[in-house]
N, C-alpha and C. Protein backbone atom coordinates (compact mmCIF):
# COMPACT_ATOMS: atom_id res chain seq x y z
N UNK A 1 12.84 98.82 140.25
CA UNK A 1 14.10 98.81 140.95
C UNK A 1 13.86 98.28 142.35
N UNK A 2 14.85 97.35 142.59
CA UNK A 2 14.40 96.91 144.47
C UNK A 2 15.63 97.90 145.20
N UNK A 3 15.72 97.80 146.43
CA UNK A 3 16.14 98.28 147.77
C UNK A 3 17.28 97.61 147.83
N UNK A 4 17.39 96.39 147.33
CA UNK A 4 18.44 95.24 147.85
C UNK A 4 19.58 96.02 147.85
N UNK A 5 19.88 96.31 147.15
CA UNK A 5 21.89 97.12 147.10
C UNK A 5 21.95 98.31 146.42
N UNK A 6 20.76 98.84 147.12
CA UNK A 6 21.09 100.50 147.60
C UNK A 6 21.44 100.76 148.77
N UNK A 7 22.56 101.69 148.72
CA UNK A 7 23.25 102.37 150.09
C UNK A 7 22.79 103.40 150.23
N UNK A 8 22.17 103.73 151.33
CA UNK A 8 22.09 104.77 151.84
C UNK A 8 22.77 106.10 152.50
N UNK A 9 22.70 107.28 151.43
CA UNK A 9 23.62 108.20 152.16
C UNK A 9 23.59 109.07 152.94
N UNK A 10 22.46 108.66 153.61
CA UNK A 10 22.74 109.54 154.92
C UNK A 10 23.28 108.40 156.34
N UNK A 11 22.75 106.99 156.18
CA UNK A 11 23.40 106.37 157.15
C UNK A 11 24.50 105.58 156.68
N UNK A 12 24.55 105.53 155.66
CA UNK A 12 25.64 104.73 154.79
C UNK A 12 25.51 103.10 154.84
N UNK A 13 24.54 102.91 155.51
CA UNK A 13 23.37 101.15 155.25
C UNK A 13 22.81 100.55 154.50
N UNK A 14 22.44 99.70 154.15
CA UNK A 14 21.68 99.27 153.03
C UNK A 14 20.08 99.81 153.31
N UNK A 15 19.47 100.20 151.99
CA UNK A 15 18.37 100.59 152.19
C UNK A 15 16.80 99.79 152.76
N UNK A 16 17.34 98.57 152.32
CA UNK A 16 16.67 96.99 152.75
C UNK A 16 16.05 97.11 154.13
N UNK A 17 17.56 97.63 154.90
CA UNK A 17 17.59 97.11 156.46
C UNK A 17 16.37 98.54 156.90
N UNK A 18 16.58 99.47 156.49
CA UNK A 18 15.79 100.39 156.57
C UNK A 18 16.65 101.54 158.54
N UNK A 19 17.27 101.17 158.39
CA UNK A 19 18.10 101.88 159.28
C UNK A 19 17.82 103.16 160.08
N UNK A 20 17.77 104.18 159.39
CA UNK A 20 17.18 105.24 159.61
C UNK A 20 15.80 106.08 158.88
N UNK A 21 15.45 106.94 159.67
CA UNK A 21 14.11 107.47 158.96
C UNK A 21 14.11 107.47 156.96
N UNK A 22 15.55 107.87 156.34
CA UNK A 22 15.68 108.46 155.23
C UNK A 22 15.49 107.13 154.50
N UNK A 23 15.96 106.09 155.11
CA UNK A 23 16.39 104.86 154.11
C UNK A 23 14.48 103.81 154.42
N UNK A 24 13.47 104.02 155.84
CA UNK A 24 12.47 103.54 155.57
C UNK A 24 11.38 104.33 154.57
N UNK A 25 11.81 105.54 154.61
CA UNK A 25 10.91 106.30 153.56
C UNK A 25 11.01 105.81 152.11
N UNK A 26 12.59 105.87 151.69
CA UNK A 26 13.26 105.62 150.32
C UNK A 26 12.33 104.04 150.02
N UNK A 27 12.42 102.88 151.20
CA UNK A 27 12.36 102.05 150.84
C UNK A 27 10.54 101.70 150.50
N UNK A 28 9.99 102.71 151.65
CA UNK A 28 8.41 102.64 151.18
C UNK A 28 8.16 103.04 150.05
N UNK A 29 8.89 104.33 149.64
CA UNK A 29 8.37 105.02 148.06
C UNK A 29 8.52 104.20 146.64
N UNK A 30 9.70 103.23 147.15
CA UNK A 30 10.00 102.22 146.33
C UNK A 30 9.16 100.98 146.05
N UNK A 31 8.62 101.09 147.41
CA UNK A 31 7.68 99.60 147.20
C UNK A 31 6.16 99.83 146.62
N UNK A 32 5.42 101.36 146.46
CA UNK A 32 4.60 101.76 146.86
C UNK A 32 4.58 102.16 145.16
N UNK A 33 5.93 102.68 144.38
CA UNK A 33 5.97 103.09 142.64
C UNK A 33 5.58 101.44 141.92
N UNK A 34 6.40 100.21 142.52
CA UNK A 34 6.36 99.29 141.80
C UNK A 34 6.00 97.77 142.64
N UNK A 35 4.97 97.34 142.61
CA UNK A 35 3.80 96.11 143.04
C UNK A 35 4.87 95.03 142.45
N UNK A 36 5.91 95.01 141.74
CA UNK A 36 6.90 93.91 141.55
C UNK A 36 8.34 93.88 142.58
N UNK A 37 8.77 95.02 142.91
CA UNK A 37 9.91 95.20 143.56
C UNK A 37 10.44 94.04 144.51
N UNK A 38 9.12 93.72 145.09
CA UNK A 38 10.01 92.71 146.07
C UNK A 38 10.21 91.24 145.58
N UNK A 39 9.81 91.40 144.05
CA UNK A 39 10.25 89.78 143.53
C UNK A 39 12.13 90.20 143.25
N UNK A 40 12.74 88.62 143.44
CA UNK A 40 13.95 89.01 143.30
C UNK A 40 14.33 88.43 141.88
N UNK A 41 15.27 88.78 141.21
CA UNK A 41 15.20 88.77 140.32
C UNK A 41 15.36 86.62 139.30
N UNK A 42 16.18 85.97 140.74
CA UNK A 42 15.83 84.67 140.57
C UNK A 42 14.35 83.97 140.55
N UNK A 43 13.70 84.91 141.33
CA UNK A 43 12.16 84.29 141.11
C UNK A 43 11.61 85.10 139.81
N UNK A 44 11.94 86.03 139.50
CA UNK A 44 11.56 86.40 137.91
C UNK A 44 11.90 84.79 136.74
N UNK A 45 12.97 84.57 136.96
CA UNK A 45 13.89 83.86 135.96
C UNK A 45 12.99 82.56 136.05
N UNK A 46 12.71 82.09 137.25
CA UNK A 46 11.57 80.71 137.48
C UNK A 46 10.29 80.93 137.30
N UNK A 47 10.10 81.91 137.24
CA UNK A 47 8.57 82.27 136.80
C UNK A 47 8.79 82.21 135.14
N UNK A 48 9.59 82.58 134.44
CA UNK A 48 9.73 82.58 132.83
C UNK A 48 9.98 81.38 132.46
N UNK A 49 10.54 80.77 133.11
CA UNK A 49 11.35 79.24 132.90
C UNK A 49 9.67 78.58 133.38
N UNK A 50 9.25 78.43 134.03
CA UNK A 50 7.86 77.80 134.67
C UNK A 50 6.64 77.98 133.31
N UNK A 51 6.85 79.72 132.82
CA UNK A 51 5.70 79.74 131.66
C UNK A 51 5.95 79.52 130.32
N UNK A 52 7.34 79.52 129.96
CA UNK A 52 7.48 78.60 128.85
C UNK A 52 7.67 77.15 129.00
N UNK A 53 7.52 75.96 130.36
CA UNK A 53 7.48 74.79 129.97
C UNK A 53 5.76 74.38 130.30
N UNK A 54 4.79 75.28 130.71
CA UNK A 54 3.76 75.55 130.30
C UNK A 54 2.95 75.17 129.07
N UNK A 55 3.74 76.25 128.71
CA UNK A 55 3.43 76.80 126.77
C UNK A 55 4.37 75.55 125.78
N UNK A 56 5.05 74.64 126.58
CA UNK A 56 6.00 73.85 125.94
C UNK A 56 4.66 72.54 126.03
N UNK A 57 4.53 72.21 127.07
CA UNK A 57 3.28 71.40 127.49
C UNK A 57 2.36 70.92 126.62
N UNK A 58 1.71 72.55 126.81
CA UNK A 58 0.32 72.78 126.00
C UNK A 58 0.71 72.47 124.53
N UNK A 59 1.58 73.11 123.85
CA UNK A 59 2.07 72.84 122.05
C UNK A 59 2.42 71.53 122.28
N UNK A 60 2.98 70.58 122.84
CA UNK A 60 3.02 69.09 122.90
C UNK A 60 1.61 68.40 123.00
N UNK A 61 0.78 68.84 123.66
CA UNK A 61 -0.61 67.98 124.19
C UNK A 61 -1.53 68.55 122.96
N UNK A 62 -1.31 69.73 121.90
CA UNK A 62 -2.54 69.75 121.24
C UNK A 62 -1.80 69.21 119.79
N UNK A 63 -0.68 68.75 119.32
CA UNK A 63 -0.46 67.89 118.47
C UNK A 63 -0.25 66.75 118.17
């Protein structure tokens, strides 16, 4: 899960901006459960799109 568009309810901010103490904690514990979080989810989509024309490549070049 990322930070991006979580609100924060104690300052009522986005958790991103990190605003107050509650929302830089939330946002460290978040970054700290998952080593992917700060990919967004368009660079997921180009990274999949990137390793299947890869794998598209490679099955073209060994037949």
């Amino acid at each position: 899960m990322t930070c991006d568009r979580l609100v924060c309810a104690n300052c009522a901010g986005p958790v991103s901006e990190g605003r107050c103490p509650v929302c830089r904690a939330n946002r460290a514990r978040l970054q700290q459960e998952n080593p992917w979080s700060n990919i967004s989810p368009a660079a997921l989509i180009a990274l999949l799109v990137a390793l299947l024309t890869v794998a598209l490549v490679v099955e073209h070049a060994t037949a």
